[in-house]
N, C-alpha and C. Protein backbone atom coordinates (compact mmCIF):
# COMPACT_ATOMS: atom_id res chain seq x y z
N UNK A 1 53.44 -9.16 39.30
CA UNK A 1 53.27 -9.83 38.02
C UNK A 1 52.11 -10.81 38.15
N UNK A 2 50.83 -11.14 37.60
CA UNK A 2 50.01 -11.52 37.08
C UNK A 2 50.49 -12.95 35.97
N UNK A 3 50.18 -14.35 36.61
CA UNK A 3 50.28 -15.30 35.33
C UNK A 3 48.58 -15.55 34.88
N UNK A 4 48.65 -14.62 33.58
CA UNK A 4 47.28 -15.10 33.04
C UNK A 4 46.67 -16.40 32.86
N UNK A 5 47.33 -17.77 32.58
CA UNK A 5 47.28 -18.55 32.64
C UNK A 5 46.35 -19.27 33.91
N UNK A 6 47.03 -18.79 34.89
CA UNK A 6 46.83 -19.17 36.48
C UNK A 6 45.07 -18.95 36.79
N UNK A 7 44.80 -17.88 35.92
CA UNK A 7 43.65 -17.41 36.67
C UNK A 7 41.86 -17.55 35.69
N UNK A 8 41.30 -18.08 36.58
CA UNK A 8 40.06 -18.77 36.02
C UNK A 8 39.03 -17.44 35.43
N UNK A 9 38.75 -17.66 33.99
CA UNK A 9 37.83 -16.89 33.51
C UNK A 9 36.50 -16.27 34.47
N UNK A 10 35.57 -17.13 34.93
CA UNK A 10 34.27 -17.23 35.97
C UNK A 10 34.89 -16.32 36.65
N UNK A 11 35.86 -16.34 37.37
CA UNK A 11 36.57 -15.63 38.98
C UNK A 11 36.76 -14.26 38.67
N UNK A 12 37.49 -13.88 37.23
CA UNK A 12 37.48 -12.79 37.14
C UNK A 12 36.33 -11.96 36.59
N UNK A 13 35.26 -12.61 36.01
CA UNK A 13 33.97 -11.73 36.01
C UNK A 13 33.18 -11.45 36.88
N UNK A 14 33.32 -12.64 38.41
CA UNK A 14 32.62 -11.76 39.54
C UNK A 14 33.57 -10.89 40.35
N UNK A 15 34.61 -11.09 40.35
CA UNK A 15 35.17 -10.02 41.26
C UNK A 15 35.10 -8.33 40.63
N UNK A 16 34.87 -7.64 41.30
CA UNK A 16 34.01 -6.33 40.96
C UNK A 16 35.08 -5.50 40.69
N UNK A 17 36.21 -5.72 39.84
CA UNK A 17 36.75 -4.36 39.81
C UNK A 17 37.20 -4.51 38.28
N UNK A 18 37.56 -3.26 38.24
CA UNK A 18 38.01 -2.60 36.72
C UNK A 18 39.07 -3.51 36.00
N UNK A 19 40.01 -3.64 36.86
CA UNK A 19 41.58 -4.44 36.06
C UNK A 19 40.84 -6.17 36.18
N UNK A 20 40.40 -6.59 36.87
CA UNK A 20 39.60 -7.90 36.72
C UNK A 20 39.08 -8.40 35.29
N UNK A 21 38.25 -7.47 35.07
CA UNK A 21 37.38 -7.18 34.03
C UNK A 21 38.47 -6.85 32.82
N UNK A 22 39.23 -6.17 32.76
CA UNK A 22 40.44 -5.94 31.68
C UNK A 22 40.88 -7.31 31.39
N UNK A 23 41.20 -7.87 32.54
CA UNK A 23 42.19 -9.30 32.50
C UNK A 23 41.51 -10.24 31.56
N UNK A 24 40.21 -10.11 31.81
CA UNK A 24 39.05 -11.20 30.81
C UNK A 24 39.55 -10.89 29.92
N UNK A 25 39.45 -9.51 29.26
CA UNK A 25 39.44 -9.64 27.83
C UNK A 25 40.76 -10.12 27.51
N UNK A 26 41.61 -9.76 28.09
CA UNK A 26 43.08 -10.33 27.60
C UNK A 26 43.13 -11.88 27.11
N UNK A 27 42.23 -12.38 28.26
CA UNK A 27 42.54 -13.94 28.37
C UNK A 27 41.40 -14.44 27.83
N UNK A 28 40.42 -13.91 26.92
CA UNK A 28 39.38 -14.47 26.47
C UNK A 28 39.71 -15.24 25.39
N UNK A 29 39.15 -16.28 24.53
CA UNK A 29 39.65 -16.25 23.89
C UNK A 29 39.38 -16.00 21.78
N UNK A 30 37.69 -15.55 22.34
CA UNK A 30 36.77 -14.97 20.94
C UNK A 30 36.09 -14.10 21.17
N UNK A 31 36.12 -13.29 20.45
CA UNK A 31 36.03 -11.62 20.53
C UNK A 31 34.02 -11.77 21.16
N UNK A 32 33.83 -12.56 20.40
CA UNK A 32 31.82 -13.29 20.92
C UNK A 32 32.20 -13.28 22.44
N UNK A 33 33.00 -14.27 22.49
CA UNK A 33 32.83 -14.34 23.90
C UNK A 33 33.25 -13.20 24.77
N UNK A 34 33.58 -12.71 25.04
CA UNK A 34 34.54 -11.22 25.43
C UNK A 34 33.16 -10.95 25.66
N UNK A 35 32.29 -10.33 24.40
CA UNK A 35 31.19 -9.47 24.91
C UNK A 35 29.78 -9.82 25.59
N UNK A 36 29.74 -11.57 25.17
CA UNK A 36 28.60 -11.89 25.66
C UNK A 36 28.65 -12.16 27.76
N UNK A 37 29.88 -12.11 27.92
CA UNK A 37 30.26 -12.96 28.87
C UNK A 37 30.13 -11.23 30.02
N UNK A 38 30.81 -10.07 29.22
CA UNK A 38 31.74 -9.00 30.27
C UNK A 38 29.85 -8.09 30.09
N UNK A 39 29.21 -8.48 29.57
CA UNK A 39 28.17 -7.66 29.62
C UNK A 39 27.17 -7.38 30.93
N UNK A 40 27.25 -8.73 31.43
CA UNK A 40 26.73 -8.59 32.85
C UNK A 40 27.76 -8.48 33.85
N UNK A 41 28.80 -8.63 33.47
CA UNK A 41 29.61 -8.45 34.64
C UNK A 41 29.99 -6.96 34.83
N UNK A 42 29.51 -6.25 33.36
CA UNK A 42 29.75 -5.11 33.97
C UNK A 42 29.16 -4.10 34.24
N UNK A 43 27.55 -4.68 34.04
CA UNK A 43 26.61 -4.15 35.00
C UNK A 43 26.40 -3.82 36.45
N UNK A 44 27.16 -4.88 37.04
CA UNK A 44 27.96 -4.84 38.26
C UNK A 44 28.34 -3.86 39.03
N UNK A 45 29.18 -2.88 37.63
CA UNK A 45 30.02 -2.11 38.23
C UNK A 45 29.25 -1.22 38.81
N UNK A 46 29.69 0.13 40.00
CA UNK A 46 29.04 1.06 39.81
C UNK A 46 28.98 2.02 38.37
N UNK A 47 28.51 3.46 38.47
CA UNK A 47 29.11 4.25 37.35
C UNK A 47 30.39 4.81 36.97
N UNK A 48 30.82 5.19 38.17
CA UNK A 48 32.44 5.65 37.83
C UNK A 48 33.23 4.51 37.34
N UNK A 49 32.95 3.02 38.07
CA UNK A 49 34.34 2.24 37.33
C UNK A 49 33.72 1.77 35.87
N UNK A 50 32.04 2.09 35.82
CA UNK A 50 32.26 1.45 34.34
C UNK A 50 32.42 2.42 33.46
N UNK A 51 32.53 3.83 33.57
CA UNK A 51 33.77 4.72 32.83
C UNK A 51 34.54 4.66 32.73
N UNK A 52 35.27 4.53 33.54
CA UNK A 52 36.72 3.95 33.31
C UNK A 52 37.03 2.55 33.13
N UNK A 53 36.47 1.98 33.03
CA UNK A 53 36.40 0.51 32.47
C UNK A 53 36.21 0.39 30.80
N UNK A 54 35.22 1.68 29.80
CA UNK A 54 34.73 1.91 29.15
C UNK A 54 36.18 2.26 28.43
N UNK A 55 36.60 3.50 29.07
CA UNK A 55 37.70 4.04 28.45
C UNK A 55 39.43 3.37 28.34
N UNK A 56 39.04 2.33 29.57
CA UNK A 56 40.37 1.17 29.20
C UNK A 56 40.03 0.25 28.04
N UNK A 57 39.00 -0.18 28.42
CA UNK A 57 38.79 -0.75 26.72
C UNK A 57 39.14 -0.25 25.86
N UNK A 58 38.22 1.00 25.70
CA UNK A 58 38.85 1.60 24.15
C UNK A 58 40.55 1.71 24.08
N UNK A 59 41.09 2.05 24.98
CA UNK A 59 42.58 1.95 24.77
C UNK A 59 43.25 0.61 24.29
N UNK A 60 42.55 -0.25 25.31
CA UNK A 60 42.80 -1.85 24.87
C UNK A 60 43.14 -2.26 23.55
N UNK A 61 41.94 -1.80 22.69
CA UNK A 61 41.07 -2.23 21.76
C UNK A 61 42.06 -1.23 20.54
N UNK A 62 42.31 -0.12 21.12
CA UNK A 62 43.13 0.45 20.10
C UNK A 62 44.55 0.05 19.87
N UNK A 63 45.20 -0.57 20.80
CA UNK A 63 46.20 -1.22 21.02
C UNK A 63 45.87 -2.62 20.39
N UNK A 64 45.23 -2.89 20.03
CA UNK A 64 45.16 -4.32 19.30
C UNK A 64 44.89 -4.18 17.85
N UNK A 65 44.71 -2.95 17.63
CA UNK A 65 44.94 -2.89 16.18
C UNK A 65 43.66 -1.90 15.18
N UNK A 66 42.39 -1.91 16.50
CA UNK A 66 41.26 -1.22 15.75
C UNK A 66 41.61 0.17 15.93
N UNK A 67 41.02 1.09 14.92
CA UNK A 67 41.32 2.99 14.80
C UNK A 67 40.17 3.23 16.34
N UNK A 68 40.63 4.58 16.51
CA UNK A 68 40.29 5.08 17.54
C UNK A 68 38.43 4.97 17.43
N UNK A 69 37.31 5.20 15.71
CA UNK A 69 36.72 5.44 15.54
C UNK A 69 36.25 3.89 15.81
N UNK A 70 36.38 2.60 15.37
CA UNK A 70 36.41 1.39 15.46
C UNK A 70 35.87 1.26 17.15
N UNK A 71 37.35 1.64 17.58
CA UNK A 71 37.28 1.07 19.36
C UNK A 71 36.02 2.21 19.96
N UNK A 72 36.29 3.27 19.55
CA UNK A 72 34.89 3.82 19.84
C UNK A 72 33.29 3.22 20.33
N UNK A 73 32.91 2.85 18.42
CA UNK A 73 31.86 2.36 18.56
C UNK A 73 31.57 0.72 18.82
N UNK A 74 32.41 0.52 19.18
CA UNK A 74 32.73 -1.16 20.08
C UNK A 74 31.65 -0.76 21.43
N UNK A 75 32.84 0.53 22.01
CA UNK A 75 32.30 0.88 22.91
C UNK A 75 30.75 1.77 23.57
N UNK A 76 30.44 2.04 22.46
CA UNK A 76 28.87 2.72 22.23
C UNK A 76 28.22 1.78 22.31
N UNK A 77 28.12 0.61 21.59
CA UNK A 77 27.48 -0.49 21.39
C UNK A 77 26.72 -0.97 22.71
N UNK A 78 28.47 -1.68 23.75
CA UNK A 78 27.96 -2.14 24.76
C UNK A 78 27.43 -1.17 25.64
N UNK A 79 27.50 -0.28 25.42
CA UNK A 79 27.42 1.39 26.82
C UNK A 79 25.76 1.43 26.67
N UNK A 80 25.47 0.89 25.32
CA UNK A 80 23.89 0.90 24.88
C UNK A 80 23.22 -0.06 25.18
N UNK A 81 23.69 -1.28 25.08
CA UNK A 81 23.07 -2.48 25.43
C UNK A 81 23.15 -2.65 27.08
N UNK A 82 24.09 -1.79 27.58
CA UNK A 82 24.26 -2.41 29.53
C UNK A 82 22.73 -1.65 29.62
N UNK A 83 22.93 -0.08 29.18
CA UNK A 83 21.67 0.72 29.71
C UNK A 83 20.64 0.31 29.70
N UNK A 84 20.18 -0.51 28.09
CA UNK A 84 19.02 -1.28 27.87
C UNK A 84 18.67 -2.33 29.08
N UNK A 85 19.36 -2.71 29.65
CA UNK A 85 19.61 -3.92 30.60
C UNK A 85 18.95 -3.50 31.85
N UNK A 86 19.17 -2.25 32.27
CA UNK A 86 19.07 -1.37 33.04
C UNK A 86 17.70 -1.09 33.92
């Protein structure tokens, strides 16, 4: 068990893994911040975890209330802007 509370925003954007990076968004606490913040951190990743990092989001994201088409292009967005980065 995980107390979200417990655990410092900063800490979980450098530590390099997938559920880290999930945890932010949970515990973020404005949707701005969420993306300005997880954008370099998840440049980070290699390619495989930021696929699957990509595709937990969208699940995330659909679970919070946006349609599949919504959480989608959430996710196009940033998939476009990391590459630009690139």
């Amino acid at each position: 068990m995980v107390e979200l509370s417990q655990l410092d925003k900063k800490w979980l954007l450098k530590v390099k893994t997938i559920l880290s990076k999930l945890l932010y968004v949970v515990k973020a606490e404005e949707i701005e911040e969420i993306f300005k913040e997880l954008k370099e951190a998840i440049n980070e990743l290699d390619k495989d975890k930021k696929e699957k990092f990509y595709s937990y989001l969208k699940s995330l994201l659909i679970g919070s209330g946006l349609t599949p088409k919504e959480a989608q292009q959430v996710v196009d967005e940033m998939e476009e802007e990391g590459e630009e980065k690139e």
